[in-house]
Protein backbone atom coordinates (compact mmCIF):
# COMPACT_ATOMS: atom_id res chain seq x y z
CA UNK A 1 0.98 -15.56 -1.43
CA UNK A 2 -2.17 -14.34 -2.96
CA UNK A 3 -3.35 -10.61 -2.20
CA UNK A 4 -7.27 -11.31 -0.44
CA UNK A 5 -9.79 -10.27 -3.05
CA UNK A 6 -13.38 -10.11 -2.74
CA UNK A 7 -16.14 -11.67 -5.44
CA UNK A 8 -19.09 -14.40 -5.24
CA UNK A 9 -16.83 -17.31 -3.41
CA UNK A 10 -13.98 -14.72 -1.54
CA UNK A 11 -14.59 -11.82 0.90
CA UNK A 12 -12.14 -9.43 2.96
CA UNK A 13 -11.84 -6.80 5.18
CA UNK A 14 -9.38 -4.15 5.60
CA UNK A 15 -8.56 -3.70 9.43
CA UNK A 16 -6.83 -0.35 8.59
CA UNK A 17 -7.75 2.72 10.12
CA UNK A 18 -7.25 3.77 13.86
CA UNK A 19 -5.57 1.31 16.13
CA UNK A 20 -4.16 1.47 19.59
CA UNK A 21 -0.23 1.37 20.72
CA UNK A 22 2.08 1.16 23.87
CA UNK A 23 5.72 1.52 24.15
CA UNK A 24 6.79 -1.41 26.91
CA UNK A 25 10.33 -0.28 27.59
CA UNK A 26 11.23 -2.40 30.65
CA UNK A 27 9.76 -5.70 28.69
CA UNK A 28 7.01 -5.47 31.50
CA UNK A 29 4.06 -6.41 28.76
CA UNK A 30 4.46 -9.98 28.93
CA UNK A 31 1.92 -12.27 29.41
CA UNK A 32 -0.74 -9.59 31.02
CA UNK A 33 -0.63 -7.72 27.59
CA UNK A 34 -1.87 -9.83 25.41
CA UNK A 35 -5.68 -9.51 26.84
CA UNK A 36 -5.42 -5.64 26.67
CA UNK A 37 -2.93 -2.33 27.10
CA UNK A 38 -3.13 -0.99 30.29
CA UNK A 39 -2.27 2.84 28.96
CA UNK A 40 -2.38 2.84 25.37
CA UNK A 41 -2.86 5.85 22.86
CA UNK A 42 -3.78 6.42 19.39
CA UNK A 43 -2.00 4.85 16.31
CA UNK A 44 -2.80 5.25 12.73
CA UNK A 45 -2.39 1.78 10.82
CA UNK A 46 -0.84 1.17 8.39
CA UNK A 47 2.40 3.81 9.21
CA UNK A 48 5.70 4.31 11.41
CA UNK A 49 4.62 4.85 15.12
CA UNK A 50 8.08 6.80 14.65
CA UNK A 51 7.19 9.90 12.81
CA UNK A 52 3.39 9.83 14.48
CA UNK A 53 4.30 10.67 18.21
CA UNK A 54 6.14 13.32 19.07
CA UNK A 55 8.13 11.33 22.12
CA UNK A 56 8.68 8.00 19.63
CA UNK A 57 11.21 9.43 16.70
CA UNK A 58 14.01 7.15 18.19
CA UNK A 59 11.99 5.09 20.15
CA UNK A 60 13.18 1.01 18.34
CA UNK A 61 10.26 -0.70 20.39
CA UNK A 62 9.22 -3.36 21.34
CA UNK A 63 5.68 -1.57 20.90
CA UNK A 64 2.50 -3.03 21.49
CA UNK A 65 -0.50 -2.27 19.06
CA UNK A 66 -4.29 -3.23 20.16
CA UNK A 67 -7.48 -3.29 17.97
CA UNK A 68 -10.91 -4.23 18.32
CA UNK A 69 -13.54 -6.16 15.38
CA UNK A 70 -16.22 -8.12 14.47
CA UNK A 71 -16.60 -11.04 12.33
CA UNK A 72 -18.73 -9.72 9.05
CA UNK A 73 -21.78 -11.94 8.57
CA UNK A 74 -21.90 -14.60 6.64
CA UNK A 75 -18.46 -15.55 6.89
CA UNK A 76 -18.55 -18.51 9.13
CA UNK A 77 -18.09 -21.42 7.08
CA UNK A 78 -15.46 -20.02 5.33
CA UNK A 79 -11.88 -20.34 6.38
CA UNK A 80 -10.99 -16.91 7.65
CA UNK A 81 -7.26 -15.66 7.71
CA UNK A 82 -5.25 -12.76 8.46
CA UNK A 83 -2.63 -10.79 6.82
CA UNK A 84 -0.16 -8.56 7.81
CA UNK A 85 1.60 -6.70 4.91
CA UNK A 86 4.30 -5.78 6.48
CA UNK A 87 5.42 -5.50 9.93
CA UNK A 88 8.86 -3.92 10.54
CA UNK A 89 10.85 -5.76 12.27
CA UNK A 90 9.84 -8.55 14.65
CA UNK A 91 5.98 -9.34 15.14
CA UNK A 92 4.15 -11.51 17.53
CA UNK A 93 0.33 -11.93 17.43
CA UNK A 94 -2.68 -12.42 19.72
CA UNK A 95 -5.73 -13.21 18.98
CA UNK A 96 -8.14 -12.97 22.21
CA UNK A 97 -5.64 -13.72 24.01
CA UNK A 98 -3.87 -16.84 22.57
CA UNK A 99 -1.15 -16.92 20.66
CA UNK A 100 -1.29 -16.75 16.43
CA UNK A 101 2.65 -16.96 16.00
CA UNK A 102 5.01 -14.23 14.94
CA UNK A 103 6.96 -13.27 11.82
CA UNK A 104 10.70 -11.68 11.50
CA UNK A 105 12.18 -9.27 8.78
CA UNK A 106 9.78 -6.33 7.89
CA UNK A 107 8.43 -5.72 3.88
CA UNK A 108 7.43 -8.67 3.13
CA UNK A 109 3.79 -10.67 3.99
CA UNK A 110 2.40 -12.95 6.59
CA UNK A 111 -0.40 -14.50 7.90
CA UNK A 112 -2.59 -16.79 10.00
CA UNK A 113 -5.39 -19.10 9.85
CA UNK A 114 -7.39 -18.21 12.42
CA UNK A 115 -11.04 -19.88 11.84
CA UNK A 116 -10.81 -21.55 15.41
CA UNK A 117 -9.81 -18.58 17.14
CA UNK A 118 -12.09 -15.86 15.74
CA UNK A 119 -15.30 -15.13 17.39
CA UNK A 120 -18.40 -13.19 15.92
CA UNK A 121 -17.88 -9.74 18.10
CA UNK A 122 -15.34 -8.05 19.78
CA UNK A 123 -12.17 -9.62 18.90
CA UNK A 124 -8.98 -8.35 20.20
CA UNK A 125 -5.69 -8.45 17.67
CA UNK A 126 -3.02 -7.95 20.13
CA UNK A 127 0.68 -7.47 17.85
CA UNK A 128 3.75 -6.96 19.39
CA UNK A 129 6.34 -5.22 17.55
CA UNK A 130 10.33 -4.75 18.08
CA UNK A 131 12.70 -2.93 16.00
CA UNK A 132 15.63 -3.13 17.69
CA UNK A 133 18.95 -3.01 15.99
CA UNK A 134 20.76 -6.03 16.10
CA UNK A 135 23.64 -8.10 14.12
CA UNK A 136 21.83 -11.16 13.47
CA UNK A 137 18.84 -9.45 12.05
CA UNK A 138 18.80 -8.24 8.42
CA UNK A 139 19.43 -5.71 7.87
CA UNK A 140 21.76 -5.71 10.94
CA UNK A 141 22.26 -2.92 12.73
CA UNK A 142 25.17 -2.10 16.32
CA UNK A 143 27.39 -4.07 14.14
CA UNK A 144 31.43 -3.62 16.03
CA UNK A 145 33.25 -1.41 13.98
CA UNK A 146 35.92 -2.77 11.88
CA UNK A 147 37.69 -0.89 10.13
CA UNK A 148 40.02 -3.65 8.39
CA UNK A 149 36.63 -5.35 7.35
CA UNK A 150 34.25 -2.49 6.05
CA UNK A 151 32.30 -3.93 9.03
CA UNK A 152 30.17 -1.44 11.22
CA UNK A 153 29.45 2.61 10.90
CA UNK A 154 29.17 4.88 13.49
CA UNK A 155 25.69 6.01 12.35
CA UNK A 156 23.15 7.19 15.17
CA UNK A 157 20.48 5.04 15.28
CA UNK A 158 23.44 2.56 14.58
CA UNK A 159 22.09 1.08 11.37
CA UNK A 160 24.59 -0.40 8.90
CA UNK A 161 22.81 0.93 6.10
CA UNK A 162 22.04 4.77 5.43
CA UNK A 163 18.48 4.99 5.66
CA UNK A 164 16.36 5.05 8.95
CA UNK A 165 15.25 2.30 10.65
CA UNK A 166 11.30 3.39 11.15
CA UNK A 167 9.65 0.68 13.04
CA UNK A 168 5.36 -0.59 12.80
CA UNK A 169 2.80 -1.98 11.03
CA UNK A 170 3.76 -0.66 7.93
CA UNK A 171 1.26 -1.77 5.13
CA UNK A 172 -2.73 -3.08 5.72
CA UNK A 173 -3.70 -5.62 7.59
CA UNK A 174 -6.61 -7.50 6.37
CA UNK A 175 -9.36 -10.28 7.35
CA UNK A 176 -10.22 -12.57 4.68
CA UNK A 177 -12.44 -15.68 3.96
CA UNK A 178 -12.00 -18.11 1.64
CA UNK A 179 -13.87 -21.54 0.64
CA UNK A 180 -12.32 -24.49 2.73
CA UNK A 181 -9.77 -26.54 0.18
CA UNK A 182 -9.51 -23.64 -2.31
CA UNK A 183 -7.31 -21.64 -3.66
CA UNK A 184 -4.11 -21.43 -2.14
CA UNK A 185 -1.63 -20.07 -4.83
CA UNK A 186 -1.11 -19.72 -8.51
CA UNK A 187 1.83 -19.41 -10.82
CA UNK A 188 2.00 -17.74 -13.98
CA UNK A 189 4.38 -18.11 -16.70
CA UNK A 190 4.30 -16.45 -20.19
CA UNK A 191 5.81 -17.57 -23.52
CA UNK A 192 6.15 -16.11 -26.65
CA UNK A 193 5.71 -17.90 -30.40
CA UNK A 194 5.72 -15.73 -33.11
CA UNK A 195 2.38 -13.44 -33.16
CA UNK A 196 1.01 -15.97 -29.84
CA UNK A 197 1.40 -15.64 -26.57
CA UNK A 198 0.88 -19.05 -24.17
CA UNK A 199 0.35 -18.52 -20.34
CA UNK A 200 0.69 -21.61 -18.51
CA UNK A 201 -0.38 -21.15 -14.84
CA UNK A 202 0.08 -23.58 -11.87
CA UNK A 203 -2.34 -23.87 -9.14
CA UNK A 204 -2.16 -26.76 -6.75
CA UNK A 205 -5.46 -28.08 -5.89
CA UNK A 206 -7.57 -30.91 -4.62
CA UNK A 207 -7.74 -34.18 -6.32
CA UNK A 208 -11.65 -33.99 -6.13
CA UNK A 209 -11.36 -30.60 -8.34
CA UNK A 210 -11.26 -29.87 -11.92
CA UNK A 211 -9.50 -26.61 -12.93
CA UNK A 212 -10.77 -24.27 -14.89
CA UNK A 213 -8.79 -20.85 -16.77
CA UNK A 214 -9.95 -18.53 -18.53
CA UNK A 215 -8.30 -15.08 -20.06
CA UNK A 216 -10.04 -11.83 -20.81
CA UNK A 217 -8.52 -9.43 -22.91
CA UNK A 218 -10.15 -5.93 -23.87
CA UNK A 219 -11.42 -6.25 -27.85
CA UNK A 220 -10.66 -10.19 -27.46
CA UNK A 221 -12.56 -13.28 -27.18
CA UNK A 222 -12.11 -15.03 -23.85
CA UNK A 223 -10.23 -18.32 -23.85
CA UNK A 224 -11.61 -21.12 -21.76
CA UNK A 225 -9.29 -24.28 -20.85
CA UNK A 226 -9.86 -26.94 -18.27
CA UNK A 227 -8.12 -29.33 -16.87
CA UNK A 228 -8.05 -32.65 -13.93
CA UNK A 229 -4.25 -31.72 -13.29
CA UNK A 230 -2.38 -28.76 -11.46
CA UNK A 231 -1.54 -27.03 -14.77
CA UNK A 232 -3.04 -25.49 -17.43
CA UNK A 233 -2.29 -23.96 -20.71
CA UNK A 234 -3.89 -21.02 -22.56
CA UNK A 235 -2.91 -20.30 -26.24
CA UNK A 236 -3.42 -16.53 -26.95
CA UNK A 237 -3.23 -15.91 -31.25
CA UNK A 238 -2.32 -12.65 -32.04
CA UNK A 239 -1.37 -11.43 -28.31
CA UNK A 240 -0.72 -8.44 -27.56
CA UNK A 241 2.48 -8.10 -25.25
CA UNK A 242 3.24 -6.16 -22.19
CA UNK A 243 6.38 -3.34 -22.46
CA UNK A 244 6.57 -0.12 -20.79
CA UNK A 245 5.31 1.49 -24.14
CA UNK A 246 2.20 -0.35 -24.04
CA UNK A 247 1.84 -2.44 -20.78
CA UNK A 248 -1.30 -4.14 -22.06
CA UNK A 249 -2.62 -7.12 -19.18
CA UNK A 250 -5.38 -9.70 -19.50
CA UNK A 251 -7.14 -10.90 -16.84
CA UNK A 252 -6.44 -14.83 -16.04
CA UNK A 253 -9.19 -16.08 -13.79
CA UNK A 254 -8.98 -19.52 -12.35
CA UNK A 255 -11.84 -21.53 -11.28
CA UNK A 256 -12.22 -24.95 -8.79
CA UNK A 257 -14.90 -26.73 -10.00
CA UNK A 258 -16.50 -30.10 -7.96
CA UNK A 259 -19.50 -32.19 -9.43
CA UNK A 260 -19.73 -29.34 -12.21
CA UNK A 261 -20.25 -26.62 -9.17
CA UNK A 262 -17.70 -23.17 -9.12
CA UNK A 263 -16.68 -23.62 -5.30
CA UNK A 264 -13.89 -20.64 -5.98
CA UNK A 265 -12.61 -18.12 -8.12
CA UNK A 266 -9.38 -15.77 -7.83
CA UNK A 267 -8.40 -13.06 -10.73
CA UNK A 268 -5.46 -11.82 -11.63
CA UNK A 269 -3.86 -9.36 -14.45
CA UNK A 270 -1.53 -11.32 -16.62
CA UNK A 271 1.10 -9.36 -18.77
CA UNK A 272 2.52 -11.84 -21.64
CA UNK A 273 6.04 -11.01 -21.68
CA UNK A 274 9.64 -12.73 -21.81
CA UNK A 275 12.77 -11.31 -20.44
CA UNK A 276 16.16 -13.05 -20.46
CA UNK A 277 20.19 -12.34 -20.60
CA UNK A 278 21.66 -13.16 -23.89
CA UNK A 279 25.38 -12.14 -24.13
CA UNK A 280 25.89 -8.44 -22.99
CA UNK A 281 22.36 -8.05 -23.43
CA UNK A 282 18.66 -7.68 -21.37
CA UNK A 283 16.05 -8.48 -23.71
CA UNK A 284 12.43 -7.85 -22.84
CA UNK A 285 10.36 -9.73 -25.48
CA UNK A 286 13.35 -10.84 -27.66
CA UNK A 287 14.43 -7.22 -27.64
CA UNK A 288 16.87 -5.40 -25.73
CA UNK A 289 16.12 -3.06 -23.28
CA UNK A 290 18.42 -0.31 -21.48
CA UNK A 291 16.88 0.33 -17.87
CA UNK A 292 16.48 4.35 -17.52
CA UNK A 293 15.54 4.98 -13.24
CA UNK A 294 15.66 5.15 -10.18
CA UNK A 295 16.52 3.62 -7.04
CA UNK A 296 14.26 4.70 -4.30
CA UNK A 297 12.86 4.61 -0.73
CA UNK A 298 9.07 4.42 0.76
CA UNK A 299 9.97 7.23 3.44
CA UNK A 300 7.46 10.01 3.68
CA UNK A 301 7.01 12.63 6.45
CA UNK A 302 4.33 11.26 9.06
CA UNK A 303 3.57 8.44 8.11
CA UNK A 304 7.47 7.15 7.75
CA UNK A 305 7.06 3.59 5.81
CA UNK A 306 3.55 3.44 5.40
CA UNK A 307 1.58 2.78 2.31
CA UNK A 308 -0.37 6.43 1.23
CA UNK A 309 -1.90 5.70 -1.99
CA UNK A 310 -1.50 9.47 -3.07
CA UNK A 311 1.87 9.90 -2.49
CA UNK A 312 2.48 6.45 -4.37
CA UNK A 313 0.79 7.99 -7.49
CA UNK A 314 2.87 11.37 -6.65
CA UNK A 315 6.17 9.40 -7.38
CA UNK A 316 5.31 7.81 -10.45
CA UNK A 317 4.20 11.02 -11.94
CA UNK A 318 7.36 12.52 -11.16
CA UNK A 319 9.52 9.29 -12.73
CA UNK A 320 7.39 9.42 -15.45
CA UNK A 321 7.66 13.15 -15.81
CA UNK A 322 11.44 12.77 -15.78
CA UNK A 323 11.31 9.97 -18.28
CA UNK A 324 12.03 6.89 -16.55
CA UNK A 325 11.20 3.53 -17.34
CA UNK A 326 12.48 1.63 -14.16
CA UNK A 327 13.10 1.34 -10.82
CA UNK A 328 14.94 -0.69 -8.25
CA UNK A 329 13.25 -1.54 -4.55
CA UNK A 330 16.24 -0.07 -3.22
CA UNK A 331 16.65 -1.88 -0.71
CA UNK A 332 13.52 -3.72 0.46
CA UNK A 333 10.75 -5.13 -1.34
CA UNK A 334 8.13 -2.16 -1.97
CA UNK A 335 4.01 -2.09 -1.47
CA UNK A 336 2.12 -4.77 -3.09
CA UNK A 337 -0.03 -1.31 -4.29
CA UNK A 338 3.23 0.00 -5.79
CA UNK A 339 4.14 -2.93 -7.77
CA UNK A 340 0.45 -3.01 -9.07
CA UNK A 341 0.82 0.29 -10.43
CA UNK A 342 4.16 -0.70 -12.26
CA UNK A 343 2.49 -3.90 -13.83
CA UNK A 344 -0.57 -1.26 -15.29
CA UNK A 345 1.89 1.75 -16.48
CA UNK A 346 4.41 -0.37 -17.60
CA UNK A 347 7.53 -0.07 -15.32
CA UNK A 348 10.83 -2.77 -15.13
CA UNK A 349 11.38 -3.68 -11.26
CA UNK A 350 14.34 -4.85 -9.90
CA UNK A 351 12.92 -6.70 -7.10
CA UNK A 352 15.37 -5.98 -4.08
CA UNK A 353 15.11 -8.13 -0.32
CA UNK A 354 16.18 -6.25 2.71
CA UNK A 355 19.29 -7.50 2.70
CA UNK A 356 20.83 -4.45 2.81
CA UNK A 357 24.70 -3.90 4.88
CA UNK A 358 25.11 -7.77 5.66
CA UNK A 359 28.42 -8.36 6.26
CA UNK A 360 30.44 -11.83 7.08
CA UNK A 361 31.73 -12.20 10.52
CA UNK A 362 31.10 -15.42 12.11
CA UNK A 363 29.06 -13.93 14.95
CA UNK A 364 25.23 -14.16 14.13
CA UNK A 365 26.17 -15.39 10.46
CA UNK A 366 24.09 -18.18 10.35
CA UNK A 367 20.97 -16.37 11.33
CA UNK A 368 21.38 -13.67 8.66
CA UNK A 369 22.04 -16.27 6.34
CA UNK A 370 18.57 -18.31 7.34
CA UNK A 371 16.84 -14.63 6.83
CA UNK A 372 17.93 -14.01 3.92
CA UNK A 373 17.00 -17.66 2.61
CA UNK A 374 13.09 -16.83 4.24
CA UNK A 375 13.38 -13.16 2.24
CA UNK A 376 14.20 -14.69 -1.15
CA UNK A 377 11.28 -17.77 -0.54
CA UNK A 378 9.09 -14.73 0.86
CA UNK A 379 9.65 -12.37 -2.02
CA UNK A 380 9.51 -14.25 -5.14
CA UNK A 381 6.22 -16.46 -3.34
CA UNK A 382 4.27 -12.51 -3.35
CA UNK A 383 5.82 -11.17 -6.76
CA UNK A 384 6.18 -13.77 -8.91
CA UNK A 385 3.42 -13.72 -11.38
CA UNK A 386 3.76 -9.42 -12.25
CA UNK A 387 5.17 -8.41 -15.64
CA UNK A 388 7.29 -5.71 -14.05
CA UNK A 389 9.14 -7.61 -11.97
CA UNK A 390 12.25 -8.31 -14.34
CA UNK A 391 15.01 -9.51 -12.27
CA UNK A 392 15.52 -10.45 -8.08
CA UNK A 393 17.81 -8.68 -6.28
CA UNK A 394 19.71 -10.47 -3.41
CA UNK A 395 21.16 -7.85 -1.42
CA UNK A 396 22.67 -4.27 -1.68
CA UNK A 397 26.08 -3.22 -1.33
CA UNK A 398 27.40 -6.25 0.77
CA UNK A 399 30.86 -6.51 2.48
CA UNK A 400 31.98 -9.32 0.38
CA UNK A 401 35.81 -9.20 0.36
CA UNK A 402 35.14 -11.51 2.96
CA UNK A 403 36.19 -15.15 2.32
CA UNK A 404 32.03 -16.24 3.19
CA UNK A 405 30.39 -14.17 1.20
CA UNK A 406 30.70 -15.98 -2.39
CA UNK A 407 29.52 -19.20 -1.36
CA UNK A 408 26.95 -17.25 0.87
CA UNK A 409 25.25 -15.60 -2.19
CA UNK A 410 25.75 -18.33 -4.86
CA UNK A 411 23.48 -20.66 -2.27
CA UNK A 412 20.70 -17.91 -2.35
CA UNK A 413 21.23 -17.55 -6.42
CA UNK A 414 20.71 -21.38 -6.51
CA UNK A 415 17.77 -20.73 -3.82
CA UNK A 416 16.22 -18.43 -6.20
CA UNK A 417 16.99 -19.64 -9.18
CA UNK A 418 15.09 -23.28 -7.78
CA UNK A 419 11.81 -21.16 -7.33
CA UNK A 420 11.68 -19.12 -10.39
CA UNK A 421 13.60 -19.43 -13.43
CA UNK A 422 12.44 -17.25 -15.54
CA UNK A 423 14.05 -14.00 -14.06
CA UNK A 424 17.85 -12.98 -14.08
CA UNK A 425 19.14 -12.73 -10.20
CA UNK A 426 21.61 -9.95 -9.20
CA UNK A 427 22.91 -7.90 -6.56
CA UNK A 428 24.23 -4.46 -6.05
CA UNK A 429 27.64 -4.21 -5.51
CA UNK A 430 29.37 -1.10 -4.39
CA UNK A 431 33.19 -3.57 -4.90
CA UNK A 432 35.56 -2.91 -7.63
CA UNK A 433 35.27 -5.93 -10.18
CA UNK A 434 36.92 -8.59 -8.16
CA UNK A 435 33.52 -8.73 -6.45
CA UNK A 436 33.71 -12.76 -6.69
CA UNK A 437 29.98 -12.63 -6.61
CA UNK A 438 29.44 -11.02 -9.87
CA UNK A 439 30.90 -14.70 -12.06
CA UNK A 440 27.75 -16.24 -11.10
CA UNK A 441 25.11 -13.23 -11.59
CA UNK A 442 23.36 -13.73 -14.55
CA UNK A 443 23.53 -9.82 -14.77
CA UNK A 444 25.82 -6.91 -12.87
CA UNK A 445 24.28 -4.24 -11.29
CA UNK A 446 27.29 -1.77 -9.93
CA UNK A 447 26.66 1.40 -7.60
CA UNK A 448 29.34 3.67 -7.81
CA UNK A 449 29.70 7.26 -6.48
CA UNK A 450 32.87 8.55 -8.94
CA UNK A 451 33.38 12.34 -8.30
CA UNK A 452 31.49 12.55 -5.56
CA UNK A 453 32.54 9.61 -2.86
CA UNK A 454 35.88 9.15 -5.09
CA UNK A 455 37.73 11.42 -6.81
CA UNK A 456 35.71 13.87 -4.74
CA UNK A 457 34.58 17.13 -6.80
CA UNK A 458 37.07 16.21 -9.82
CA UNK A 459 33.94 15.53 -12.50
CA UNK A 460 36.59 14.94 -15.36
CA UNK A 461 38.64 12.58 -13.17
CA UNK A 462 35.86 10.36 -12.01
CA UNK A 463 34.33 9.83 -15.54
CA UNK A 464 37.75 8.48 -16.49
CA UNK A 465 38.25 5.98 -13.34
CA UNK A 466 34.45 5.01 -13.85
CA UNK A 467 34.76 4.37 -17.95
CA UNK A 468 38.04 2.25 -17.43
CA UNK A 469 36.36 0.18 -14.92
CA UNK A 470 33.28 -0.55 -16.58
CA UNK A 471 35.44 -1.66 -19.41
CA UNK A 472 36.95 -3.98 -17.55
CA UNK A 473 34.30 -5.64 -15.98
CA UNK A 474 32.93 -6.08 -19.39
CA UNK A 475 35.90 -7.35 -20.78
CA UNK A 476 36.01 -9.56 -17.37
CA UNK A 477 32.51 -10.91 -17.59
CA UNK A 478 30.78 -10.01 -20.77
CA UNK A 479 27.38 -9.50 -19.17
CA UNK A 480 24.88 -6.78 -19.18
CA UNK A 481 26.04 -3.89 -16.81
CA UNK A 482 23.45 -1.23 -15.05
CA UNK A 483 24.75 1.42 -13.05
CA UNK A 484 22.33 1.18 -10.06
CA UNK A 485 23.18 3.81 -8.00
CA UNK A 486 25.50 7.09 -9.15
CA UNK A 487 25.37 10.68 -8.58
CA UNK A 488 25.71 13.19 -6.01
CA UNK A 489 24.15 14.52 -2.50
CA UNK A 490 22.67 17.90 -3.23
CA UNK A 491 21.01 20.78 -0.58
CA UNK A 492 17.46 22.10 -2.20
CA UNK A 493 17.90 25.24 -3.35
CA UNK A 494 21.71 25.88 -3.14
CA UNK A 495 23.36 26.85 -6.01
CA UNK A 496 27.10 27.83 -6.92
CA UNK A 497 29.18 29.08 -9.79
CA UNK A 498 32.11 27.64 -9.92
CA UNK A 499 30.30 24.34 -8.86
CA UNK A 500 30.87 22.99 -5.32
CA UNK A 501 30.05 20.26 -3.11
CA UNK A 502 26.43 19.58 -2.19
C-alpha cells in the first residue's frame, strides 16, 4: 500500500487536525449516528481519545468520531480515496451517511475508494471505533486465567500483554486522488554484483501502458529503463549501498505512459542493500552485522499512540546518542513517519505485527489465527520496499508450549515467506529452547529477563543460567541469536549502594 503523495498527476489532503468524538456506552449510536453526533466534543486527530479527556483514561469505546470537508478543486476526475493509518482497534466508516466498510486490528493501514460517494462540500466522515478487550482479537485481551497454560493475567485493563491498550485514530487520515487505472503498488528488490547494484521493481499495470523507471542518485547520472511488461530492471555501476554508516537512497520514480503521454508518476527512496542468514550469521551487504538496540513503544503522555513528529525525532536522537543501530517494533508495526526516518539515518528494523500475548486455546483460535494471517499480508504490503526493514517479526512472546502453536506459526512463516523472500522471519520468544517454533525461524530472537524475572537480584547467577542457555540453543540450532529483550525495571532517580531491586 502506497503512502498518498502529491506531484503533477497525484494530489492529497491531510484530514488531521481537530475532529469531533462521542463515547456511545449503551450501543445506542446505531443507525441514527452515522448522519451526525447528537452531543459530541472535541478530539485531536491523529491521538488516543484516552489520555485527551479527563473522564476517558479507561474508557475501551466503542467511540464515535465526526468530521466535516470539502472536496479540493480540481479533483473530480480523479479517483479519490481515503486512508486511515491506523485505527486502534475495530473501525467502521461513513461517508454521508452510507456505509464505506470497516477494518480490524489497529497499526496497520486501510482505505476506501470513495469517488461515488464524495461530494464537492460538506462531507461528513462518520468512524466508529471499539477497543474492547476481547480473546479473539489480537492482541487478546479478558483471556480466563490458566495457570497450567501461561494463559491469562490478572492485569487491570485485562490485557494479556504489559502495555496499555489506548484506543483511536491513531496516525493521519488522508484524502487522495489519483489518475483512474494508475498506480496501484510497486515492489522493489535490490541486488548486489560486485561494485553494481540492480533494482528490479514490480508494478502491475494496464496492458494499454508502457512502464517507465528511472533512478536519481545525488552526484549520479539518472538511469532511464522502459518496459511493455510489469517489471523492470535498472543496472546501477558503481552503486553506492545503504548501511547504517552511510544510509545513502536513490530516488526510483516510476512512470505510466499511454500513446507516449505520462498519465502518472509515484517516487520513492530506494536503498540498494542485501541482507540474508548464512550459518550463525546476519549479513547486511555480504557482511555481518551484530544488531545494537532497542525494543520500544509509541506511548507518549497526551497524545497516547499518536504520531508527534517531534517526539519521533526526540527518540532517535536519544538511540543515536546512546549508540544504537537498531530497533525492534516491539510489538506492533510503528508510524509509516518512523520507519521513513530509519530508511534516511540508517537504522535495522525488526518489523513486529501486533501479535503480541496470543495464546492457543481452542476458543476464538481460528479468528486470531485469520488476524494474524491479515497482519502479516497487511504489514509486509506497507513496508516492503524500505532498506531498514531487515527481518518480519510474527509475534512476541507467545504461549507456545501448546500443542497448536508450531503448526500455527510455521503457516504464517510460509505466509510470509510467499510474499517476500528476501527478509529472514522470526519471532520473540520468551520459552527456554524447546520453543518448537524456533527449527523453522530462519533467525532466533530470545527475550530473557535473567537476574531480574529469574534468579531475581543474583547478577552473577543469572549471567551463568543465561550463557549456558544461549550455548545450547546454538549448539541446538546453529543460527544467529539476538537477545531482544533483557534487563531490568528501574524507578527514575532511585539509587542504592549495595544495589537493590528497581
Amino acid at each position: 500500500m502506497l503512502y498518498p503523495q502529491t506531484n503533477s498527476y497525484r494530489q492529497c489532503a491531510d484530514l488531521s487536525g481537530l475532529w469531533e468524538i462521542q463515547f456511545d456506552p449503551g450501543n445506542l449510536g446505531g443507525k441514527t449516528w452515522v448522519n451526525g453526533l447528537p452531543s459530541p466534543r472535541p478530539i485531536a486527530v491523529p491521538a488516543s481519545w484516552n489520555e485527551q479527556l479527563a473522564d476517558a483514561r479507561d474508557n475501551l469505546g466503542p467511540a464515535w468520531y465526526q468530521t466535516r470537508f470539502s472536496l479540493p478543486w480540481g479533483w473530480r476526475s480523479q479517483q479519490i480515496r481515503l486512508r486511515f493509518g491506523s485505527v486502534n482497534y475495530l473501525a467502521e466508516v461513513w461517508l454521508n451517511g452510507e456505509w464505506l466498510g470497516c477494518h480490524e486490528g489497529g497499526h496497520l493501514p486501510f482505505e476506501f475508494d470513495v469517488t461515488a460517494r464524495v461530494r464537492d462540500e460538506n462531507n461528513l466522515l462518520i468512524v466508529r471505533v471499539d477497543g474492547k478487550l476481547a480473546i479473539d482479537r489480537v492482541p487478546p485481551g479478558n483471556v480466563p486465567l490458566d495457570p497450567q497454560n501461561s494463559f491469562g493475567v490478572a492485569r487491570y485493563p485485562a490485557t494479556n500483554f504489559d502495555f496499555f491498550p489506548y484506543c483511536g485514530i491513531h496516525r493521519p487520515v488522508v484524502l487522495y486522488a489519483i489518475p483512474p487505472r494508475g498506480i496501484d503498488d510497486v515492489t522493489v528488490v535490490t541486488q548486489i554484483e560486485g561494485t553494481t547494484g540492480i533494482v528490479r521493481a514490480r508494478v502491475p499495470k494496464p496492458d494499454d501502458a508502457i512502464l517507465r523507471a528511472t533512478l536519481r542518485g545525488q552526484h549520479h547520472t539518472p538511469i532511464t529503463a522502459e518496459t511493455s511488461r510489469d517489471e523492470i530492471a535498472l543496472t546501477i555501476p558503481h552503486a553506492r549501498l545503504w548501511s547504517p554508516a552511510a544510509p545513502y537512497l536513490y530516488d526510483l520514480t516510476i512512470e505510466l505512459v499511454r500513446a507516449g503521454v505520462v498519465y502518472d508518476r509515484y517516487t520513492l527512496p530506494v536503498g540498494i542493500r542485501t541482507i540474508r542468514v548464512s550459518g550463525v550469521a546476519l549479513l547486511l551487504n555480504d557482511e555481518p552485522i551484530v544488531l545494537r538496540g532497542f525494543g520500544r513503544h509509541e506511548d507518549f503522555p497526551i497524545i497516547g499512540r499518536g504520531v508527534l513528529p517531534a517526539v519521533t525525532i526526540k527518540d532517535y536522537e536519544l538511540m543515536r546518542w546512546v549508540g544504537a543501530n537498531s530497533f525492534r517494533t516491539s510489538h506492533y508495526p510503528y508510524s509509516e513517519q518512523m520507519l521513513d526516518l530509519a530508511d534516511r539515518l540508517g537504522f535495522l528494523v525488526i518489523d513486529e505485527t501486533p501479535a503480541v500475548g496470543l495464546f492457543f486455546a481452542d476458543d476464538g483460535l481460528d479468528k486470531r489465527f485469520a488476524l494474524c494471517q491479515q497482519y502479516v499480508r497487511e504489514m509486509i504490503a506497507r513496508d516492503k520496499n524500505r532498506p531498514s526493514v531487515i527481518a518480519w517479526s510474527l509475534a512476541n512472546e507467545p504461549h507456545a508450549r501448546h500443542p497448536a502453536a508450531a503448526p500455527f506459526f510455521r503457516a504464517l512463516y510460509d505466509a510470509a515467506k510467499s510474499l517476500d523472500a528476501t527478509r529472514p522471519i522470526t519471532l520473540a520468544s520468551h520459552l527456554d529452547g524447546n520453543d518448537q517454533s524456533l527449527a523453522f525461524l530462519d533467525l532466533l530472537c530470545l527475550n530473557r529477563y535473567n537476574g531480574w524475572k529469574s534468579e531475581t537480584a543474583q547478577l552473577d547467577w543469572g549471567c551463568e543460567v543465561l550463557t549456558r542457555e544461549l550455548d545450547e540453543v546454538y549448539a541446538r540450532y546453529h543460527k544467529p541469536i539476538i537477545l531482544t529483550e533483557f534487563g531490568a525495571e528501574a524507578l527514575p532517580g532511585c539509587h542504592a549502594e549495595p544495589p537493590a531491586m528497581f
